[in-house]
N, C-alpha and C. Protein backbone atom coordinates (compact mmCIF):
# COMPACT_ATOMS: atom_id res chain seq x y z
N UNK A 1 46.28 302.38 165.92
CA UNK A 1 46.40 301.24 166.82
C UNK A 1 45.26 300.27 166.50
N UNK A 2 45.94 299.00 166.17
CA UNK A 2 44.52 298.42 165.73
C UNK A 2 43.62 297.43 166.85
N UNK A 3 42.61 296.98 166.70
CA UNK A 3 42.11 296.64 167.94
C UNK A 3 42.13 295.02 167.76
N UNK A 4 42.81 294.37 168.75
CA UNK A 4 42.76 293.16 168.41
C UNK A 4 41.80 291.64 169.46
N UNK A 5 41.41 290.91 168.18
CA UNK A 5 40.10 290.56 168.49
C UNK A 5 39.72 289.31 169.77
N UNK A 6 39.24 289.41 170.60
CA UNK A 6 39.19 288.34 171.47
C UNK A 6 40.26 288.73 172.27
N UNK A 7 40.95 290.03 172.58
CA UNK A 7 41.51 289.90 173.53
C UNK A 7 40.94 290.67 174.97
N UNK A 8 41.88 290.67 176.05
CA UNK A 8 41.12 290.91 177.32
C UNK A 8 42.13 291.63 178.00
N UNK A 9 41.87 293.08 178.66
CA UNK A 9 42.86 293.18 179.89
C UNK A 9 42.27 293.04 181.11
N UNK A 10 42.93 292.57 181.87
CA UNK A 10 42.70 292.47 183.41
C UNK A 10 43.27 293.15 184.26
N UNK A 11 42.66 294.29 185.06
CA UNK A 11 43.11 294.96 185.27
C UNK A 11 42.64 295.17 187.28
N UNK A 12 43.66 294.41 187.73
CA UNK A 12 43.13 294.33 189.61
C UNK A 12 44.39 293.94 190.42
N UNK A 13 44.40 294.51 191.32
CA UNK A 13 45.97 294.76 192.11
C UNK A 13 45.81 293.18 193.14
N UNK A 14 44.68 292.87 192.89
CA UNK A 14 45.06 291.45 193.32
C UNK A 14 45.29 290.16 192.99
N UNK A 15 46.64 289.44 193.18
CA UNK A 15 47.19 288.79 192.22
C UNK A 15 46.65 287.30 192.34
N UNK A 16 46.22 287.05 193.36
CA UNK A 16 45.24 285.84 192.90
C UNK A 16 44.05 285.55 192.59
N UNK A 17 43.29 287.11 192.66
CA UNK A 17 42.26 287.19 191.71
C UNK A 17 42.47 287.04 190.31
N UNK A 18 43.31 287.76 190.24
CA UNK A 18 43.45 288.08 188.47
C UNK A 18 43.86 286.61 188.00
N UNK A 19 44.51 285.65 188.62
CA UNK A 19 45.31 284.12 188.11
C UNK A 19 43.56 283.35 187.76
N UNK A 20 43.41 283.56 188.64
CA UNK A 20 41.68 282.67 188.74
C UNK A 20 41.12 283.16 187.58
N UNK A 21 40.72 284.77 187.52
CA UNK A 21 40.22 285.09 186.97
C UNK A 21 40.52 285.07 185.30
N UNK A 22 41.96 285.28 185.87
CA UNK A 22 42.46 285.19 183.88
C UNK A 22 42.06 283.83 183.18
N UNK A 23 42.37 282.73 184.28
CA UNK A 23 42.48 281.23 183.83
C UNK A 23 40.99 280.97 183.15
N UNK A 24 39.77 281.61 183.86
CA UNK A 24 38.66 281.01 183.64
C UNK A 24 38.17 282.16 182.12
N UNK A 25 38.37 283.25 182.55
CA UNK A 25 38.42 283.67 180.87
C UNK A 25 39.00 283.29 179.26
N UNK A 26 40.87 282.58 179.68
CA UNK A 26 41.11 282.16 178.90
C UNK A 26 40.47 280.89 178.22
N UNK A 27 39.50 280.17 179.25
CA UNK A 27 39.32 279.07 179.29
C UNK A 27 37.61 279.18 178.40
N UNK A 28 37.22 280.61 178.69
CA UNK A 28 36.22 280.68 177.57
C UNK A 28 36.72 281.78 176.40
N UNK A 29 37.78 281.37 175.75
CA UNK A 29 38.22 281.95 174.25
C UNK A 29 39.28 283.46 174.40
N UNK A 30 38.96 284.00 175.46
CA UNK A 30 39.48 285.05 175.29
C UNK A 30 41.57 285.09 175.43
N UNK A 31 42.12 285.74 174.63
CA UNK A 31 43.52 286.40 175.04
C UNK A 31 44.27 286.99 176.26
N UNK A 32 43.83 286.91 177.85
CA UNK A 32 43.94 287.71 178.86
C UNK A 32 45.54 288.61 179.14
N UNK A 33 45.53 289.50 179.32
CA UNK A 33 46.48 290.10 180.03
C UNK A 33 46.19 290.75 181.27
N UNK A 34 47.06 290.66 181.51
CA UNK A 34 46.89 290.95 183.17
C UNK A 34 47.68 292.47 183.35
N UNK A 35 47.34 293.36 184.81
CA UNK A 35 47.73 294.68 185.01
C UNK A 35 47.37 294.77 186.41
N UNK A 36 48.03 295.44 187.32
CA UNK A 36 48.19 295.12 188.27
C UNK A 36 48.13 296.88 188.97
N UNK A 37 48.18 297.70 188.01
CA UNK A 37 48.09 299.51 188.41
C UNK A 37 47.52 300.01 186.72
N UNK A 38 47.31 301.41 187.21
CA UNK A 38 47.03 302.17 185.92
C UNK A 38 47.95 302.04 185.37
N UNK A 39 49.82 302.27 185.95
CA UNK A 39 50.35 302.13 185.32
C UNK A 39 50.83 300.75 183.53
N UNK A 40 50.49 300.10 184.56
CA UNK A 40 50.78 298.46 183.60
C UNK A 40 49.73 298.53 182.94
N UNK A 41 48.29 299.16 183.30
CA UNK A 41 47.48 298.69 181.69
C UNK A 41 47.86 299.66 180.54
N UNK A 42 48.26 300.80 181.38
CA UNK A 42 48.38 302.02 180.10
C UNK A 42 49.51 301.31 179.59
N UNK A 43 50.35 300.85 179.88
CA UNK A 43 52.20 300.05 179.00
C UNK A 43 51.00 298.96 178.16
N UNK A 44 50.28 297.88 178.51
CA UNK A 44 49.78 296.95 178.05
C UNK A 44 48.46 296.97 176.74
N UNK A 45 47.76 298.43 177.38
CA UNK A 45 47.27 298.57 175.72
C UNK A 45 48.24 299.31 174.38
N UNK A 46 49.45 299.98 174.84
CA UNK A 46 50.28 300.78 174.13
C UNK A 46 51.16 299.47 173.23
N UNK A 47 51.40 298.41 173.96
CA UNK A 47 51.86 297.09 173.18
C UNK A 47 50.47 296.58 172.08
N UNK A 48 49.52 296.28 172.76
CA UNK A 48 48.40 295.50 172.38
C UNK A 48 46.86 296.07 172.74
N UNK A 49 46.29 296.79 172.06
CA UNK A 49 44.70 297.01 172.07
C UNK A 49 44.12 296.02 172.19
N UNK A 50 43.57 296.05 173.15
CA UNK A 50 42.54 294.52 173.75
C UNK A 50 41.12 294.81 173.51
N UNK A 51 40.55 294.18 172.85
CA UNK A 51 38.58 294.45 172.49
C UNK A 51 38.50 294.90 173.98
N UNK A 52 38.38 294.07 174.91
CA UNK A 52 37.86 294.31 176.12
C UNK A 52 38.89 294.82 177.22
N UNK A 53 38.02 295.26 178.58
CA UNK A 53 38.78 295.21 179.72
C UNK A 53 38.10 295.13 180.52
N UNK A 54 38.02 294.87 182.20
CA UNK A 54 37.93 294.01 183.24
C UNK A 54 38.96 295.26 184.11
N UNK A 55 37.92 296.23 184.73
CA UNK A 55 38.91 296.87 185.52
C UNK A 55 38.22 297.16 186.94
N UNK A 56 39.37 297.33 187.87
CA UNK A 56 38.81 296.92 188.99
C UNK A 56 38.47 298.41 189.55
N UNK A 57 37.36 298.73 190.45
CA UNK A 57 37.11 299.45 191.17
C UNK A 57 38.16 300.59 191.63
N UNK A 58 39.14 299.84 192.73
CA UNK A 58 40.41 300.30 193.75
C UNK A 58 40.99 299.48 193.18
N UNK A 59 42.28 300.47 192.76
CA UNK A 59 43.42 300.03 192.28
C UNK A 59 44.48 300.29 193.51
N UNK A 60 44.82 299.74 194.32
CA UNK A 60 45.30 299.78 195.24
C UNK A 60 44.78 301.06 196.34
N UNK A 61 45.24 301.92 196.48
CA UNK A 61 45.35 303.55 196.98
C UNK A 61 43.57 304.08 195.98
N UNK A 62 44.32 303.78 194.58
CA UNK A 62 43.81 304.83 193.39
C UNK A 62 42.40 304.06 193.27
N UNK A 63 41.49 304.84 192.33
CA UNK A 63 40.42 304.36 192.05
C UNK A 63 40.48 304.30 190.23
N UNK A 64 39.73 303.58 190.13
CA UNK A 64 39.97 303.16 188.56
C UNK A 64 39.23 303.32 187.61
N UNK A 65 38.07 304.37 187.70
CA UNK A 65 37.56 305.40 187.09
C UNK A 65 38.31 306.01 186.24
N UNK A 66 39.41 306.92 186.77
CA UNK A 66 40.00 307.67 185.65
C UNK A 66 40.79 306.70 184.69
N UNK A 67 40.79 304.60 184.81
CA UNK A 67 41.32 304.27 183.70
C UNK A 67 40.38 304.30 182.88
N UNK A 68 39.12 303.87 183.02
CA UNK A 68 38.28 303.84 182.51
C UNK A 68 38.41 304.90 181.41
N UNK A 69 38.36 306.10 181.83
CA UNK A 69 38.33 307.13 180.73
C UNK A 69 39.82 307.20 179.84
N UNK A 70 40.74 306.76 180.36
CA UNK A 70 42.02 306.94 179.94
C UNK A 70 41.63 305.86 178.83
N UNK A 71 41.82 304.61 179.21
CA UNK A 71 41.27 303.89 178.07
C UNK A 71 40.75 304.11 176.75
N UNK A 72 39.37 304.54 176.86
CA UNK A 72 38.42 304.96 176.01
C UNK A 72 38.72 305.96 175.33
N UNK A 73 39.90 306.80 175.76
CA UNK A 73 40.49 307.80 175.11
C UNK A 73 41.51 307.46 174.51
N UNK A 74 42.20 306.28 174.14
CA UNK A 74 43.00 305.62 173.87
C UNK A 74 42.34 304.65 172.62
N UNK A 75 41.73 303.99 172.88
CA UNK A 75 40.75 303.42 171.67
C UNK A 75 39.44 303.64 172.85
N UNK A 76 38.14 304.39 171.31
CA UNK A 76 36.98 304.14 172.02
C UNK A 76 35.93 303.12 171.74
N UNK A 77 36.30 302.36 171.13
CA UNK A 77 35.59 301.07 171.09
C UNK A 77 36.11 300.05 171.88
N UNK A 78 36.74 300.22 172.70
CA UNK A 78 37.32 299.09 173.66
C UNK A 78 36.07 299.23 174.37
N UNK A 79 35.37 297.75 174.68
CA UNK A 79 34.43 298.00 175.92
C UNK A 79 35.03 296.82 177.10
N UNK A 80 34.67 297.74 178.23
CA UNK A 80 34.99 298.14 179.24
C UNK A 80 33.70 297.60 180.59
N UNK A 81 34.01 296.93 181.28
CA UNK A 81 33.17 296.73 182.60
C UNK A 81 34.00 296.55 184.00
N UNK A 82 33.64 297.89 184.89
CA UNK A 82 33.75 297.83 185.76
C UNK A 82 33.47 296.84 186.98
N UNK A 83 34.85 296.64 187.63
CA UNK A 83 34.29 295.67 188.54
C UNK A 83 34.60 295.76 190.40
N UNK A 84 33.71 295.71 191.38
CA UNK A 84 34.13 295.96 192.17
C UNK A 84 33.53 295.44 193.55
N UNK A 85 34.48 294.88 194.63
CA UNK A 85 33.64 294.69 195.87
C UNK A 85 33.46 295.79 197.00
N UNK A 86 32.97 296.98 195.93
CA UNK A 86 32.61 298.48 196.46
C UNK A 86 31.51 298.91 195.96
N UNK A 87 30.57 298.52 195.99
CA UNK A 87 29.59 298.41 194.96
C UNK A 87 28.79 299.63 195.52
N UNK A 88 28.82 300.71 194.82
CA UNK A 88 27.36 301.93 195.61
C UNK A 88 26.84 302.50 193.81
N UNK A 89 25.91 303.32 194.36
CA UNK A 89 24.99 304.09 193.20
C UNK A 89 25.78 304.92 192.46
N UNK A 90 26.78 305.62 193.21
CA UNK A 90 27.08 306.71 192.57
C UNK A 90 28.64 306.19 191.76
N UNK A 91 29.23 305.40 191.83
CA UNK A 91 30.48 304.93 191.11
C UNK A 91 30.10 304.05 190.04
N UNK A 92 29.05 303.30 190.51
CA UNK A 92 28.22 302.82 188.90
C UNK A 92 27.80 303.18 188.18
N UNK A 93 26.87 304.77 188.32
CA UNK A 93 26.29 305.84 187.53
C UNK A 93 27.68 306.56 186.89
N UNK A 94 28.81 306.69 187.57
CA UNK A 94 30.40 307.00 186.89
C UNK A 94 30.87 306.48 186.37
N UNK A 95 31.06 305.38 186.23
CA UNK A 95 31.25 304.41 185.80
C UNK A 95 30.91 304.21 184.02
N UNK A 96 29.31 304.22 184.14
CA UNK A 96 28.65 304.13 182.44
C UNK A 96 28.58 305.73 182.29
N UNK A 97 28.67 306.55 182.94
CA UNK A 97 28.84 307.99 182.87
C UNK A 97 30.20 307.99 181.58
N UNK A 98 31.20 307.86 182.38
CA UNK A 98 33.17 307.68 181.84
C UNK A 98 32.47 306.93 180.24
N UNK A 99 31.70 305.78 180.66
CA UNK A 99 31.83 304.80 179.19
C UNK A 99 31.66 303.53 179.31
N UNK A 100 31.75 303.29 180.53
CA UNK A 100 31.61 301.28 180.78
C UNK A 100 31.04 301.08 180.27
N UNK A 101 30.68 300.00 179.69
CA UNK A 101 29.27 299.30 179.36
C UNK A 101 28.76 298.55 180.46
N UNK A 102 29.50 298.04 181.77
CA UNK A 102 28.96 297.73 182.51
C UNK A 102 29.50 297.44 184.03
N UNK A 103 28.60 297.68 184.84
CA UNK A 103 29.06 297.33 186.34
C UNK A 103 28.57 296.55 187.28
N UNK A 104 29.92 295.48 187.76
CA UNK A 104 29.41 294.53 187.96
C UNK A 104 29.91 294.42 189.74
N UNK A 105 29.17 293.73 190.34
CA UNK A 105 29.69 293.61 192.20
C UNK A 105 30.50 292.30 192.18
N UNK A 106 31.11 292.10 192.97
CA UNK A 106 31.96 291.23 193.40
C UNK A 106 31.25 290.53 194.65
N UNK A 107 31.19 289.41 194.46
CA UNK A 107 31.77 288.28 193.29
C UNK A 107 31.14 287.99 192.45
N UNK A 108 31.71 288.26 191.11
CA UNK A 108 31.00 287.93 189.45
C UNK A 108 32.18 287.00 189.00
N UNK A 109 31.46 285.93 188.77
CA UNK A 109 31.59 284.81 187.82
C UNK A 109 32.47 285.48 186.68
N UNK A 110 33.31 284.85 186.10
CA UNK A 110 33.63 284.84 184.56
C UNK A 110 32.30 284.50 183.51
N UNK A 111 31.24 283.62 183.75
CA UNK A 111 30.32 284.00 182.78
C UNK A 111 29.55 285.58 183.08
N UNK A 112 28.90 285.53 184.11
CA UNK A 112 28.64 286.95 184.20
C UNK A 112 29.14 288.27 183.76
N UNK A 113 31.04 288.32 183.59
CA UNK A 113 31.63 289.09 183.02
C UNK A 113 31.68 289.29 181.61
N UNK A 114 31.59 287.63 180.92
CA UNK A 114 31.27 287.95 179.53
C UNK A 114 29.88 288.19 179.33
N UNK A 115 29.04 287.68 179.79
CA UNK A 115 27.35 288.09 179.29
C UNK A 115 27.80 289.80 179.24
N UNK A 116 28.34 290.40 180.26
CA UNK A 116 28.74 291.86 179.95
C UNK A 116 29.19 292.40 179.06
N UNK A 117 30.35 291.94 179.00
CA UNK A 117 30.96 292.34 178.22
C UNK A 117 30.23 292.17 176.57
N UNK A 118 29.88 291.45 176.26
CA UNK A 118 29.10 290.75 174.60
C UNK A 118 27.74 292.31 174.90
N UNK A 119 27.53 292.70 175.66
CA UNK A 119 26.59 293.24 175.83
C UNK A 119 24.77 292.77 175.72
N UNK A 120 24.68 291.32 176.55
CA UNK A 120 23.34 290.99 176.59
C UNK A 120 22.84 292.17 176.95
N UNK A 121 21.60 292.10 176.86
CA UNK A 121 20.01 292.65 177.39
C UNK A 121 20.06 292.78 178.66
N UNK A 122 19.57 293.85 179.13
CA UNK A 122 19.10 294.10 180.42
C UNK A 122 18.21 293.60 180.85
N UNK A 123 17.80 293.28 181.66
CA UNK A 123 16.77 292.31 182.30
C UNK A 123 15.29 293.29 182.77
N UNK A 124 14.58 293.46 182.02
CA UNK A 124 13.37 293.98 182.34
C UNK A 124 12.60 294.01 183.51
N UNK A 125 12.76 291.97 183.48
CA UNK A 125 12.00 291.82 184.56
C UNK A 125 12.16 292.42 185.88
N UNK A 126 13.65 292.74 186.16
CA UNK A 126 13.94 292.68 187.70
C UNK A 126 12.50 293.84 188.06
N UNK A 127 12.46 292.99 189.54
CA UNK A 127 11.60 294.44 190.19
C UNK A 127 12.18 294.84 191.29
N UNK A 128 12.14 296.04 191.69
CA UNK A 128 12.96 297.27 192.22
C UNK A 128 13.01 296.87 193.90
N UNK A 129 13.93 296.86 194.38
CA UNK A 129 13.07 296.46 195.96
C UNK A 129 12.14 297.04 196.69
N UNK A 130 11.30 296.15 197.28
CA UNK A 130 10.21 296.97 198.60
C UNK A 130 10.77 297.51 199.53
N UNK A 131 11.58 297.18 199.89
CA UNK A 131 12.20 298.12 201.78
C UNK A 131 13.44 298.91 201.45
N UNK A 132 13.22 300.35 201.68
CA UNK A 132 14.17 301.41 201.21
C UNK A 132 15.34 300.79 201.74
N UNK A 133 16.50 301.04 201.42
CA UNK A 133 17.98 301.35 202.03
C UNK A 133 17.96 301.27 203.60
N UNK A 134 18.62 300.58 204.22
CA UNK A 134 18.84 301.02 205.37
C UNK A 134 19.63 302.68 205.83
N UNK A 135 19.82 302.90 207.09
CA UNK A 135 20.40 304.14 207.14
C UNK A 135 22.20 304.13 206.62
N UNK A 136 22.54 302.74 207.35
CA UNK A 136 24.12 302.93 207.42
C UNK A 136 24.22 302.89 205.71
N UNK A 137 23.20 301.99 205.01
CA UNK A 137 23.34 301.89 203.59
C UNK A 137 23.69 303.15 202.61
N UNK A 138 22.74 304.16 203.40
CA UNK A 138 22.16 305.05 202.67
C UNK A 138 23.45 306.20 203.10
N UNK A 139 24.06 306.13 204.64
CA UNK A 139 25.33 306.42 204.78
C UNK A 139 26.98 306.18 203.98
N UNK A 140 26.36 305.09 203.27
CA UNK A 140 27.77 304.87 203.00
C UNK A 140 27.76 305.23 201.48
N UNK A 141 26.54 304.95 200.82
CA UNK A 141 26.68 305.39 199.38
C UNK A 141 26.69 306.90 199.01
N UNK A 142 26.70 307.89 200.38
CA UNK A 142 26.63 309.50 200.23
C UNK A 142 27.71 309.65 200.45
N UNK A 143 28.85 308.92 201.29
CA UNK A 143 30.29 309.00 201.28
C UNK A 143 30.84 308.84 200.29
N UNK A 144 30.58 307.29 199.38
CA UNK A 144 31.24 307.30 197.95
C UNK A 144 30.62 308.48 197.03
N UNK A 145 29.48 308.84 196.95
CA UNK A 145 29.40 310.09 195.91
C UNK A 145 30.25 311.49 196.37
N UNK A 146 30.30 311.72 197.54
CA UNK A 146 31.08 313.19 197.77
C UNK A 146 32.90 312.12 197.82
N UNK A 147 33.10 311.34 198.18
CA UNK A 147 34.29 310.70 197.82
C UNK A 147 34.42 311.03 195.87
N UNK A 148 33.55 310.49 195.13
CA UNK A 148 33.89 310.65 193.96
C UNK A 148 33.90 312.08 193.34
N UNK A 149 32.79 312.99 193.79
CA UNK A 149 33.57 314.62 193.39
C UNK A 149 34.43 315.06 193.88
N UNK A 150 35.00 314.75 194.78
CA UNK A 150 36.53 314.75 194.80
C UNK A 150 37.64 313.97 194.08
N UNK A 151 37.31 313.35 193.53
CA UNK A 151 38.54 312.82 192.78
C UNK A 151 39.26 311.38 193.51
N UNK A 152 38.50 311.28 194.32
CA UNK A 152 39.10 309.54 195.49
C UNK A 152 40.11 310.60 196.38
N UNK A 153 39.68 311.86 196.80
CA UNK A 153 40.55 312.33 197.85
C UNK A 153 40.15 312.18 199.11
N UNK A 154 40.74 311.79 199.65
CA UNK A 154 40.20 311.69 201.27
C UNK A 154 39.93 312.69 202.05
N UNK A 155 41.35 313.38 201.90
CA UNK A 155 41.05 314.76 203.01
C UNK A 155 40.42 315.39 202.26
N UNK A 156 39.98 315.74 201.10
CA UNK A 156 39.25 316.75 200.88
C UNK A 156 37.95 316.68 200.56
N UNK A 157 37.18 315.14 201.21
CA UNK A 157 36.10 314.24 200.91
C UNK A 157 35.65 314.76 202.82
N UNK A 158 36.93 314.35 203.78
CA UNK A 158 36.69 314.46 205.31
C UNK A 158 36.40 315.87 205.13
N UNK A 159 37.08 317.11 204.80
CA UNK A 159 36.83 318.33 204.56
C UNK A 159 35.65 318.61 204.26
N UNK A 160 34.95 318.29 203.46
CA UNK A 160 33.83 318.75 202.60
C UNK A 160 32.64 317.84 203.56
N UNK A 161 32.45 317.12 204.34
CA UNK A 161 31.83 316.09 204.68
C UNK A 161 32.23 316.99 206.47
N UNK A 162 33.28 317.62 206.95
CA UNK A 162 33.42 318.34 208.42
C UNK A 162 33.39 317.17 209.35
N UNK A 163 34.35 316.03 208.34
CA UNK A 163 34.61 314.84 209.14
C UNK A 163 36.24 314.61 209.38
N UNK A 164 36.64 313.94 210.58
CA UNK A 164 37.74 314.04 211.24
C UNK A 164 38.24 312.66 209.77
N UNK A 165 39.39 312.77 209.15
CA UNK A 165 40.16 311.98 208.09
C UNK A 165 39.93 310.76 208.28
N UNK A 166 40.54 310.38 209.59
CA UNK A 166 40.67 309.02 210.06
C UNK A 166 39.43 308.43 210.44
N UNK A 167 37.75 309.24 210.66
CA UNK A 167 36.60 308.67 210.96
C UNK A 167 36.24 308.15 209.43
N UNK A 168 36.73 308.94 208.82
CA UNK A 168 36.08 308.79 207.06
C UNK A 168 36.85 307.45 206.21
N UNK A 169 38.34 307.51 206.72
CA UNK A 169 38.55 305.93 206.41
C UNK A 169 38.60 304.88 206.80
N UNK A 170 37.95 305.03 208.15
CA UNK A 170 37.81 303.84 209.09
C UNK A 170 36.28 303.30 207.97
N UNK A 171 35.50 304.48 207.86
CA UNK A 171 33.69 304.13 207.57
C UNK A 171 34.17 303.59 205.50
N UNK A 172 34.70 304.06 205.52
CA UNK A 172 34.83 303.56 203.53
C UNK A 172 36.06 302.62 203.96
N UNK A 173 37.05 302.39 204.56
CA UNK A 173 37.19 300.69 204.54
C UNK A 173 36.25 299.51 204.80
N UNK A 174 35.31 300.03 205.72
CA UNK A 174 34.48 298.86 205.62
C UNK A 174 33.09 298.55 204.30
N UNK A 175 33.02 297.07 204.47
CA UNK A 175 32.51 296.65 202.91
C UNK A 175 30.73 297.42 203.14
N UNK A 176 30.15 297.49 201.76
CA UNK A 176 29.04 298.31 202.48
C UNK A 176 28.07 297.68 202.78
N UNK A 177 27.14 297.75 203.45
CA UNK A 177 26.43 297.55 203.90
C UNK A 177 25.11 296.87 203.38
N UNK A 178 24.82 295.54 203.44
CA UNK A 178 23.62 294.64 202.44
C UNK A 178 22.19 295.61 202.64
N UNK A 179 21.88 295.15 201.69
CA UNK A 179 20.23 296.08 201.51
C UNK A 179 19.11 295.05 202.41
């Protein structure tokens, strides 16, 4: 399968993200295709190997981790940046864990996505914050890590956690919590 150059998948169950988003990528050089489930990107690299991809966090229900790896197992030089307005420690550390090259929070720019993707430099300078995590912060990113050794299962995330189902997706629907 050969890998073809300057192209892009887009891969997010929301359809006027992805229009915006495709438009402003095409608009800096790239080929975009669009995907809307795991299903449609796995049909869409099996037509066309795309250099890159642009995959979203929650794929509706699903989480989009395991495309990540599906991908990369598919061609492993495709690079890959995660993207998501779910942003915690432990799905970003999974994230370049799987293979991303990078993870990005929502809302990221289309330049921001390519500086990623091209793989700039990490920024040295940043410095780390002074005031720890809040609690609910520090609550919600221990939900997404026992959420992610489970596999994005719920009941068996509420199970393991000796939390009632419906308390556990009331607390991970909501967006998390600013530092």
């Amino acid at each position: 399968m050969a890998l073809h150059r300057n192209t892009l998948l887009l891969v997010d169950d929301d359809t006027v993200f992805c229009r915006v988003l495709a438009q402003a990528l095409t608009r800096r050089g790239f080929q975009v295709d669009v995907a809307q489930s795991a299903g449609q990107a796995v049909e869409s690299v099996m037509r066309r190997t795309p250099e890159h991809a642009v995959i979203d966090l929650r794929l509706g229900e699903d989480s989009g981790l395991p495309l990540v790896q599906r991908m990369l197992a598919m061609h492993r030089t495709m690079r890959i940046v995660v993207l998501t307005g779910y942003a915690s420690i432990a799905t970003a550390v999974e994230a370049i864990k799987l293979g991303a090259v990078h993870y990005l929070a929502k809302p990221a720019d289309a330049d921001e996505i390519v500086a990623a993707l091209e793989g700039q430099a990490a920024n040295a300078e940043v410095t780390p914050a002074m005031n720890p995590p809040s609690v609910q912060r520090m609550e919600w990113e221990h939900l997404q890590r026992v959420l992610q050794t489970h596999d994005g299962n719920i009941t068996a995330t509420a199970r393991a956690l000796r939390m009632h189902r419906r308390t556990l997706q009331r607390k991970l629907g909501k967006r998390p919590v600013k530092e």
